[in-house]
PDB file of N, CA and C in Angstrom:
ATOM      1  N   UNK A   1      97.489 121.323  89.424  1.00  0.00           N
ATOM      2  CA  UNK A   1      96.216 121.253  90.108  1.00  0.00           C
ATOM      3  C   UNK A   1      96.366 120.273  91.268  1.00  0.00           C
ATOM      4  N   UNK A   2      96.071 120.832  92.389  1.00  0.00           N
ATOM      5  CA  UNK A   2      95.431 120.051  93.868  1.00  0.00           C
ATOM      6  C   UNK A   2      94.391 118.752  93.662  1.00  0.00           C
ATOM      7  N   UNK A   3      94.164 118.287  94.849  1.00  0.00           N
ATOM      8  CA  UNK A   3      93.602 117.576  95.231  1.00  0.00           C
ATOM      9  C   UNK A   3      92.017 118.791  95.315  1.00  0.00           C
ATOM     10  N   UNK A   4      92.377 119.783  96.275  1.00  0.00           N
ATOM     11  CA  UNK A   4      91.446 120.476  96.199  1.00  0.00           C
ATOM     12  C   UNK A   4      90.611 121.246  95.276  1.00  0.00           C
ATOM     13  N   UNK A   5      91.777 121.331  94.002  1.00  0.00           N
ATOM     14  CA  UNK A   5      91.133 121.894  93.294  1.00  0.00           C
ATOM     15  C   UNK A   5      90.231 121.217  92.402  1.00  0.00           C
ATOM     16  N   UNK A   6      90.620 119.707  92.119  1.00  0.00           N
ATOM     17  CA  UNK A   6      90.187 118.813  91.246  1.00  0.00           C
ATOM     18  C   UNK A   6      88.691 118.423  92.329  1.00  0.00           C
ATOM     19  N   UNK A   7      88.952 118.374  93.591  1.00  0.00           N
ATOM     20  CA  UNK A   7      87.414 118.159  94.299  1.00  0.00           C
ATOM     21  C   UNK A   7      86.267 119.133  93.772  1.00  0.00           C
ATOM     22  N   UNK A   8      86.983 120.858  93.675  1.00  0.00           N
ATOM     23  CA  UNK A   8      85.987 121.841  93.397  1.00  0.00           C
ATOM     24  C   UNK A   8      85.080 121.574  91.839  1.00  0.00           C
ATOM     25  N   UNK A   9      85.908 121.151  91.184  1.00  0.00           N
ATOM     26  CA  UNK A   9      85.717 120.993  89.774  1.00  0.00           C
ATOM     27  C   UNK A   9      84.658 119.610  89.610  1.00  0.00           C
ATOM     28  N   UNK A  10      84.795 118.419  90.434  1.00  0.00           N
ATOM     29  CA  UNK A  10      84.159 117.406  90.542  1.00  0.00           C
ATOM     30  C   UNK A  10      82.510 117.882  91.400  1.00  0.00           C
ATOM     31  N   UNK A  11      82.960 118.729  92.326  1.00  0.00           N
ATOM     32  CA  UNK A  11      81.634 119.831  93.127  1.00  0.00           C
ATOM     33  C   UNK A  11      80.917 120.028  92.045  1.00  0.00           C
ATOM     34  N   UNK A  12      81.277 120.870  90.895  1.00  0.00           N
ATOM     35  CA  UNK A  12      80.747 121.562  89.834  1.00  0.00           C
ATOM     36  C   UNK A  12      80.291 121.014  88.835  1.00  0.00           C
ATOM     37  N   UNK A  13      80.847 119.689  88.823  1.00  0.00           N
ATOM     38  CA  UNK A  13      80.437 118.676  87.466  1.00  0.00           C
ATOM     39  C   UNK A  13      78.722 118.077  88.094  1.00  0.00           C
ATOM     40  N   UNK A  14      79.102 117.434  89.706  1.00  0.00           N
ATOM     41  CA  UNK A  14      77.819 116.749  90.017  1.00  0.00           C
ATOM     42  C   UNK A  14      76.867 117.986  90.561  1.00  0.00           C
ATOM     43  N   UNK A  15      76.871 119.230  90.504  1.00  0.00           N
ATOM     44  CA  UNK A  15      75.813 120.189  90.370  1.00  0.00           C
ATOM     45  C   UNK A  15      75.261 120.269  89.268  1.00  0.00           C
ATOM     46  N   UNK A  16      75.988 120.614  88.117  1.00  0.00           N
ATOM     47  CA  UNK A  16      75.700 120.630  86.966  1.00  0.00           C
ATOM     48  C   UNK A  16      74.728 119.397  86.387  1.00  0.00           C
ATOM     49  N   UNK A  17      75.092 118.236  86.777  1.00  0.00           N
ATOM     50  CA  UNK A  17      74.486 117.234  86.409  1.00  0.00           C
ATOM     51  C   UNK A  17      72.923 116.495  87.572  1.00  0.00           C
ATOM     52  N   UNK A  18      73.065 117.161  88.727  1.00  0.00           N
ATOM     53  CA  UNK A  18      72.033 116.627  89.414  1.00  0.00           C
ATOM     54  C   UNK A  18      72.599 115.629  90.472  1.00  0.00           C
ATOM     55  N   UNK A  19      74.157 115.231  90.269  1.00  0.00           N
ATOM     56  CA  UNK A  19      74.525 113.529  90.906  1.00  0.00           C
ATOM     57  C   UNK A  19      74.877 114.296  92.805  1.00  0.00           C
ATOM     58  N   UNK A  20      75.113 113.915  93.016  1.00  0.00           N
ATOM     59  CA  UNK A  20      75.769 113.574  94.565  1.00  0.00           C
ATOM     60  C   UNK A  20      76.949 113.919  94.722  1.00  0.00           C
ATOM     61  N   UNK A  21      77.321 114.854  95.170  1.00  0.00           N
ATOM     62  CA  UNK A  21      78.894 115.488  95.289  1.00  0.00           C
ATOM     63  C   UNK A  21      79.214 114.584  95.679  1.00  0.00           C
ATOM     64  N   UNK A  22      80.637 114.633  95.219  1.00  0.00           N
ATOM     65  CA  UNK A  22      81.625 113.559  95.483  1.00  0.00           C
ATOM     66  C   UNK A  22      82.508 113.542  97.049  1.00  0.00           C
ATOM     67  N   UNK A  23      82.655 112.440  98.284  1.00  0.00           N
ATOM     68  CA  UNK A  23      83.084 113.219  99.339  1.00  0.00           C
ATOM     69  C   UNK A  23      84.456 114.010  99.277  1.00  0.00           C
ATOM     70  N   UNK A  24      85.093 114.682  99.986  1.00  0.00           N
ATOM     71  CA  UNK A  24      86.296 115.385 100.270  1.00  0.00           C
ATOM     72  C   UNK A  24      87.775 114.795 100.251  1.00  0.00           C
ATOM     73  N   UNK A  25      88.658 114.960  99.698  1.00  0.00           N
ATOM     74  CA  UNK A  25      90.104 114.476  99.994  1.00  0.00           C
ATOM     75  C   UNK A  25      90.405 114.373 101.747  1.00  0.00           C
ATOM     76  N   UNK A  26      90.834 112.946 101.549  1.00  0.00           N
ATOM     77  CA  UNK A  26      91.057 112.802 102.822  1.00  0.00           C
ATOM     78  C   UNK A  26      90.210 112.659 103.669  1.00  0.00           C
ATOM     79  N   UNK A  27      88.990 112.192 104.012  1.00  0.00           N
ATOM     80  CA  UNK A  27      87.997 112.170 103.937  1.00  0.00           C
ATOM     81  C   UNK A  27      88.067 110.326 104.543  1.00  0.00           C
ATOM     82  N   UNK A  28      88.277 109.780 103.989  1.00  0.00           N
ATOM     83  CA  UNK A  28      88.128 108.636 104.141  1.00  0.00           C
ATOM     84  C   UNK A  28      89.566 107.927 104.367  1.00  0.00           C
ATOM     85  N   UNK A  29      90.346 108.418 104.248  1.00  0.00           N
ATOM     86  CA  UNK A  29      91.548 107.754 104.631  1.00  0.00           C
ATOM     87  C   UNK A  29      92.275 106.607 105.752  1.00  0.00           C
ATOM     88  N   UNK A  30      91.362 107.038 106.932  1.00  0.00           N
ATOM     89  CA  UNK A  30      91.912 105.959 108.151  1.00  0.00           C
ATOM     90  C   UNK A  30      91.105 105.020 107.582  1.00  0.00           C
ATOM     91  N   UNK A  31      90.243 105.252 106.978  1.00  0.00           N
ATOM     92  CA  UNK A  31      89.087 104.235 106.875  1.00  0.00           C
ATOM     93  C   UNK A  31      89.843 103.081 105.802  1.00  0.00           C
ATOM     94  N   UNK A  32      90.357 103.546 104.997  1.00  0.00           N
ATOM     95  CA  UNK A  32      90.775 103.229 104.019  1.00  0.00           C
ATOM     96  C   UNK A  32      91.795 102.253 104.634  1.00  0.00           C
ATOM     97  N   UNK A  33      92.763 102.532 105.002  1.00  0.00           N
ATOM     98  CA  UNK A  33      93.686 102.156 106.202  1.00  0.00           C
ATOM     99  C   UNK A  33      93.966 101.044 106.773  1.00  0.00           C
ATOM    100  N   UNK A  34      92.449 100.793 107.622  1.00  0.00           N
ATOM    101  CA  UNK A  34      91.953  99.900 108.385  1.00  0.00           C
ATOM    102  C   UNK A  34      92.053  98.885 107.775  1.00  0.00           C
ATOM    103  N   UNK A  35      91.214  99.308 106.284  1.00  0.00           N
ATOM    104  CA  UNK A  35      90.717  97.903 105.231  1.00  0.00           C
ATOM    105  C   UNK A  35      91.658  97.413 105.059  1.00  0.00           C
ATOM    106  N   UNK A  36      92.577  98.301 104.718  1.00  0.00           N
ATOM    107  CA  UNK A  36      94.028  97.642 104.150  1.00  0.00           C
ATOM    108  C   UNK A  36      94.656  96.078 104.890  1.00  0.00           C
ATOM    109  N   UNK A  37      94.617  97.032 106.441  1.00  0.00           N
ATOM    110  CA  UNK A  37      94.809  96.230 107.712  1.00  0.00           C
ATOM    111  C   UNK A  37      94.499  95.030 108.078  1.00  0.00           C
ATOM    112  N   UNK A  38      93.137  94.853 107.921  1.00  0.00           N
ATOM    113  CA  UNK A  38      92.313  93.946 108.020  1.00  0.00           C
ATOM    114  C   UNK A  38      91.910  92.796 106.311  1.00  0.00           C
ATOM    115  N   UNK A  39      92.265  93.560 105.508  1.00  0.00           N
ATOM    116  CA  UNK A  39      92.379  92.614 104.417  1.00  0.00           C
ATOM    117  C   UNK A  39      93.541  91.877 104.508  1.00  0.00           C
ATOM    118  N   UNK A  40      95.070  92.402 104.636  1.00  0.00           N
ATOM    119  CA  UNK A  40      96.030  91.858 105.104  1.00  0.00           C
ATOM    120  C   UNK A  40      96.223  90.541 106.582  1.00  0.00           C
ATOM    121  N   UNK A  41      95.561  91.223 107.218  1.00  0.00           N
ATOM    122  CA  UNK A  41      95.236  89.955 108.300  1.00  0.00           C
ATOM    123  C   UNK A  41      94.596  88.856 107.736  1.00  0.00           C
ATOM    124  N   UNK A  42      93.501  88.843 107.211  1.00  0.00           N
ATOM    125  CA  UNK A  42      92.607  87.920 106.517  1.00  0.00           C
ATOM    126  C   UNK A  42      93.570  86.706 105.771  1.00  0.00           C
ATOM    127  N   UNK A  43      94.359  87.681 104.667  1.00  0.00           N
ATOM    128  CA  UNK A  43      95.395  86.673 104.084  1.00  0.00           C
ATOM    129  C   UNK A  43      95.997  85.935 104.794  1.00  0.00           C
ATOM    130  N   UNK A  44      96.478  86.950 105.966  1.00  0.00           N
ATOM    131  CA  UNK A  44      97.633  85.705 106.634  1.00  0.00           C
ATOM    132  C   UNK A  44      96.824  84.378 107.296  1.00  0.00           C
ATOM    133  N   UNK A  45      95.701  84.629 107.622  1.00  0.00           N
ATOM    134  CA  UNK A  45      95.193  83.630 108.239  1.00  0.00           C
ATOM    135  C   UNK A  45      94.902  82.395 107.240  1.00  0.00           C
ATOM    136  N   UNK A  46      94.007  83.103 105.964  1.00  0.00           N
ATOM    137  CA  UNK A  46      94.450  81.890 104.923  1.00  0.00           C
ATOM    138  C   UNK A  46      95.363  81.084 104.488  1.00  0.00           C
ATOM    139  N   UNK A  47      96.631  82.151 104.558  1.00  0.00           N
ATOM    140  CA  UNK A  47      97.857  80.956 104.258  1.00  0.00           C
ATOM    141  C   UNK A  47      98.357  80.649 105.443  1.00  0.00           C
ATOM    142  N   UNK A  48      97.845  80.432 106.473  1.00  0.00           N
ATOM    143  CA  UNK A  48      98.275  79.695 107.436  1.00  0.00           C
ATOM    144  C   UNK A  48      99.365  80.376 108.848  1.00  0.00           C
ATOM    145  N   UNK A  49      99.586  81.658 108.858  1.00  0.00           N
ATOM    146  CA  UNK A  49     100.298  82.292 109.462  1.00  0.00           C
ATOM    147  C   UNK A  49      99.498  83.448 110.564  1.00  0.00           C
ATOM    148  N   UNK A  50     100.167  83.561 111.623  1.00  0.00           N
ATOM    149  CA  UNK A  50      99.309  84.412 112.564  1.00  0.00           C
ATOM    150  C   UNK A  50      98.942  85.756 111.914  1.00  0.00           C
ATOM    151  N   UNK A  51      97.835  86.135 112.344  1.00  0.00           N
ATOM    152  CA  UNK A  51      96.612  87.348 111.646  1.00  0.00           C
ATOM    153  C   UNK A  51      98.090  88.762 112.152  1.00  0.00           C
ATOM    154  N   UNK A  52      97.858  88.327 113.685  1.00  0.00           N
ATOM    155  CA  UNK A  52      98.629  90.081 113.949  1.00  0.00           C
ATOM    156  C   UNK A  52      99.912  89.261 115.237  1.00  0.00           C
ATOM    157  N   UNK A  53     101.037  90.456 115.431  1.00  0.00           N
ATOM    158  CA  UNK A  53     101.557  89.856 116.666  1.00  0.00           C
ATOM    159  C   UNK A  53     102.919  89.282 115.726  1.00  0.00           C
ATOM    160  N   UNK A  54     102.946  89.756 114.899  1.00  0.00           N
ATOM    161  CA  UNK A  54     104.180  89.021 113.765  1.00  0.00           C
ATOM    162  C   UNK A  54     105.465  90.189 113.482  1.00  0.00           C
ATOM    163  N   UNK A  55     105.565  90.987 113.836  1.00  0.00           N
ATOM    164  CA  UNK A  55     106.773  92.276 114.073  1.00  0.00           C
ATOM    165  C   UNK A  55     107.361  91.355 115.325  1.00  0.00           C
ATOM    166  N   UNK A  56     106.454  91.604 116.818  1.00  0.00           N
ATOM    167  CA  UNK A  56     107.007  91.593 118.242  1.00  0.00           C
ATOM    168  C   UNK A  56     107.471  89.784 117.866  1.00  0.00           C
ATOM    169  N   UNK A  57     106.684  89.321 117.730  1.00  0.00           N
ATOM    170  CA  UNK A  57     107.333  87.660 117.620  1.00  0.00           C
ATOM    171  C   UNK A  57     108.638  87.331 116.656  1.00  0.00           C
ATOM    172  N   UNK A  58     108.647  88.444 115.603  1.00  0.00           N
ATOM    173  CA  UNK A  58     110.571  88.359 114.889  1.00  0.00           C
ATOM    174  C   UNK A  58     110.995  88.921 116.052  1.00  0.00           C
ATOM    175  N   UNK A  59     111.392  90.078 116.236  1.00  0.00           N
ATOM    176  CA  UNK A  59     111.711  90.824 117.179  1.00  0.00           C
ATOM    177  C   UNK A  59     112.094  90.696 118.308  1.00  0.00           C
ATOM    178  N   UNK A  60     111.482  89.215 118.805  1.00  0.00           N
ATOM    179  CA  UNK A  60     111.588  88.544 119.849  1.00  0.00           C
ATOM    180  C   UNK A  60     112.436  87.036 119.892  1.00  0.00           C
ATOM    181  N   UNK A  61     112.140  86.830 119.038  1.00  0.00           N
ATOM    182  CA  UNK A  61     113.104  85.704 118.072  1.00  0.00           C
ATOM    183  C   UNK A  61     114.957  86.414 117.885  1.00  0.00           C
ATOM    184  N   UNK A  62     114.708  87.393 117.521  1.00  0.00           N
ATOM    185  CA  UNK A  62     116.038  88.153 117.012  1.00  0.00           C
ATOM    186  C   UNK A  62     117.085  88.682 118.386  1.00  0.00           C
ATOM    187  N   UNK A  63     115.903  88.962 119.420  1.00  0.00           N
ATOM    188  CA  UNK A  63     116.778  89.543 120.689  1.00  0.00           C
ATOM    189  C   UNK A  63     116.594  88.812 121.260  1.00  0.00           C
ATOM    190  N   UNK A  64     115.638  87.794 121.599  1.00  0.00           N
ATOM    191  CA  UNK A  64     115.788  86.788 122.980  1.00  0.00           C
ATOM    192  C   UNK A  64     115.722  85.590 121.917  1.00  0.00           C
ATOM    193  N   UNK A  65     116.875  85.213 122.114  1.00  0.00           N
ATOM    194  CA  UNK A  65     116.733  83.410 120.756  1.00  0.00           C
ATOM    195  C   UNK A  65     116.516  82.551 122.483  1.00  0.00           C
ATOM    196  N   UNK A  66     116.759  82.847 123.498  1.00  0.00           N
ATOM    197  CA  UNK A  66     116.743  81.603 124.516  1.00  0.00           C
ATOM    198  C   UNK A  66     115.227  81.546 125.126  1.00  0.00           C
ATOM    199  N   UNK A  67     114.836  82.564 125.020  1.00  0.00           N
ATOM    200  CA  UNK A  67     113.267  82.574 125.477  1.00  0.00           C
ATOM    201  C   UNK A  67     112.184  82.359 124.374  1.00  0.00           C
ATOM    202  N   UNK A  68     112.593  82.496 122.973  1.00  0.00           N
ATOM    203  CA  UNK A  68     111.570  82.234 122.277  1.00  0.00           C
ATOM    204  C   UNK A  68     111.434  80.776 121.884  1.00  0.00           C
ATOM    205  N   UNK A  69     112.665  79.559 122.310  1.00  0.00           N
ATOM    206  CA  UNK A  69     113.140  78.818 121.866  1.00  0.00           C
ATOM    207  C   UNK A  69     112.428  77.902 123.804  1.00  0.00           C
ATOM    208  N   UNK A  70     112.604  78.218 124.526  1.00  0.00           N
ATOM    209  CA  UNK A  70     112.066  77.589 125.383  1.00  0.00           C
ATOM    210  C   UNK A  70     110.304  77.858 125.967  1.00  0.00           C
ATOM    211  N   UNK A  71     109.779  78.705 125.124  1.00  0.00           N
ATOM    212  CA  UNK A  71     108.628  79.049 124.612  1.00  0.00           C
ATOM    213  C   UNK A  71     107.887  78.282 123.687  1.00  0.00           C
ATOM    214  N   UNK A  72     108.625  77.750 122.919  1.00  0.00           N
ATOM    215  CA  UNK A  72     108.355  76.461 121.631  1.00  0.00           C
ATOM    216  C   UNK A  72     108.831  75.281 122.113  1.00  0.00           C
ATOM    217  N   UNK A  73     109.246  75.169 123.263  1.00  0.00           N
ATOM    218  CA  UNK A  73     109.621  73.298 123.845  1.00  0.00           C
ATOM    219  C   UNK A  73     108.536  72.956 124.479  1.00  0.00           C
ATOM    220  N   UNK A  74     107.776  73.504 125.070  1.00  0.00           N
ATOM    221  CA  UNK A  74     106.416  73.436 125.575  1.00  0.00           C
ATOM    222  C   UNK A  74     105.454  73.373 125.349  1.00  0.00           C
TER     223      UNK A  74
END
Protein backbone atom coordinates (compact mmCIF):
# COMPACT_ATOMS: atom_id res chain seq x y z
CA UNK A 1 0.00 0.00 0.00
CA UNK A 2 0.87 3.76 -1.13
CA UNK A 3 0.93 6.75 0.43
CA UNK A 4 -2.08 7.29 -1.73
CA UNK A 5 -3.76 4.62 -0.96
CA UNK A 6 -3.49 4.83 2.84
CA UNK A 7 -4.72 8.78 2.28
CA UNK A 8 -7.97 7.21 0.45
CA UNK A 9 -8.65 4.94 3.33
CA UNK A 10 -7.95 7.81 6.00
CA UNK A 11 -10.64 9.97 3.34
CA UNK A 12 -13.05 7.15 4.26
CA UNK A 13 -12.43 6.72 7.93
CA UNK A 14 -13.01 10.76 8.59
CA UNK A 15 -16.31 10.53 6.35
CA UNK A 16 -17.46 7.80 8.09
CA UNK A 17 -16.89 9.41 11.31
CA UNK A 18 -17.89 13.16 10.66
CA UNK A 19 -13.90 14.41 11.39
CA UNK A 20 -12.00 16.59 8.82
CA UNK A 21 -10.20 14.81 6.08
CA UNK A 22 -6.91 14.46 6.65
CA UNK A 23 -4.59 16.84 4.19
CA UNK A 24 -2.79 15.07 1.10
CA UNK A 25 0.75 13.40 0.89
CA UNK A 26 3.08 15.82 0.18
CA UNK A 27 1.13 18.42 0.85
CA UNK A 28 3.07 20.02 3.34
CA UNK A 29 6.46 19.12 2.75
CA UNK A 30 8.53 22.40 1.89
CA UNK A 31 6.74 23.53 4.74
CA UNK A 32 7.95 20.96 6.73
CA UNK A 33 11.44 21.68 5.42
CA UNK A 34 11.67 25.15 6.29
CA UNK A 35 10.88 24.19 10.02
CA UNK A 36 13.49 21.88 9.94
CA UNK A 37 15.72 24.82 8.65
CA UNK A 38 14.87 27.24 10.88
CA UNK A 39 14.72 25.03 14.02
CA UNK A 40 18.30 24.11 13.15
CA UNK A 41 19.38 27.75 12.89
CA UNK A 42 17.79 28.53 16.22
CA UNK A 43 20.13 25.86 17.83
CA UNK A 44 23.10 27.13 16.41
CA UNK A 45 22.51 30.43 17.69
CA UNK A 46 21.96 29.00 21.18
CA UNK A 47 25.09 27.24 21.33
CA UNK A 48 26.85 30.01 20.26
CA UNK A 49 27.71 29.46 16.53
CA UNK A 50 26.58 31.40 13.36
CA UNK A 51 22.64 30.75 12.46
CA UNK A 52 23.50 30.36 8.46
CA UNK A 53 26.70 31.12 6.19
CA UNK A 54 28.59 27.99 7.82
CA UNK A 55 29.18 25.58 4.46
CA UNK A 56 30.73 28.94 2.42
CA UNK A 57 32.83 29.99 5.65
CA UNK A 58 34.50 26.04 5.85
CA UNK A 59 34.76 26.18 2.31
CA UNK A 60 36.46 29.25 2.46
CA UNK A 61 38.71 28.38 5.23
CA UNK A 62 39.65 25.10 3.20
CA UNK A 63 40.46 26.95 -0.24
CA UNK A 64 41.58 30.36 0.73
CA UNK A 65 43.53 29.65 4.33
CA UNK A 66 45.36 33.29 3.44
CA UNK A 67 42.22 35.29 3.11
CA UNK A 68 40.21 33.81 5.75
CA UNK A 69 43.13 34.20 8.12
CA UNK A 70 43.71 37.93 7.24
CA UNK A 71 39.94 38.38 7.57
CA UNK A 72 40.29 37.35 11.37
CA UNK A 73 43.47 39.77 12.07
CA UNK A 74 41.17 42.59 11.83
Amino acid sequence: MNAMHQHMIDNYRAAQRGEQAPPQPGLNDWQVIREVRDYRRFQAVLAGHRSHGRIRAALTRLLHPRAANSANCG
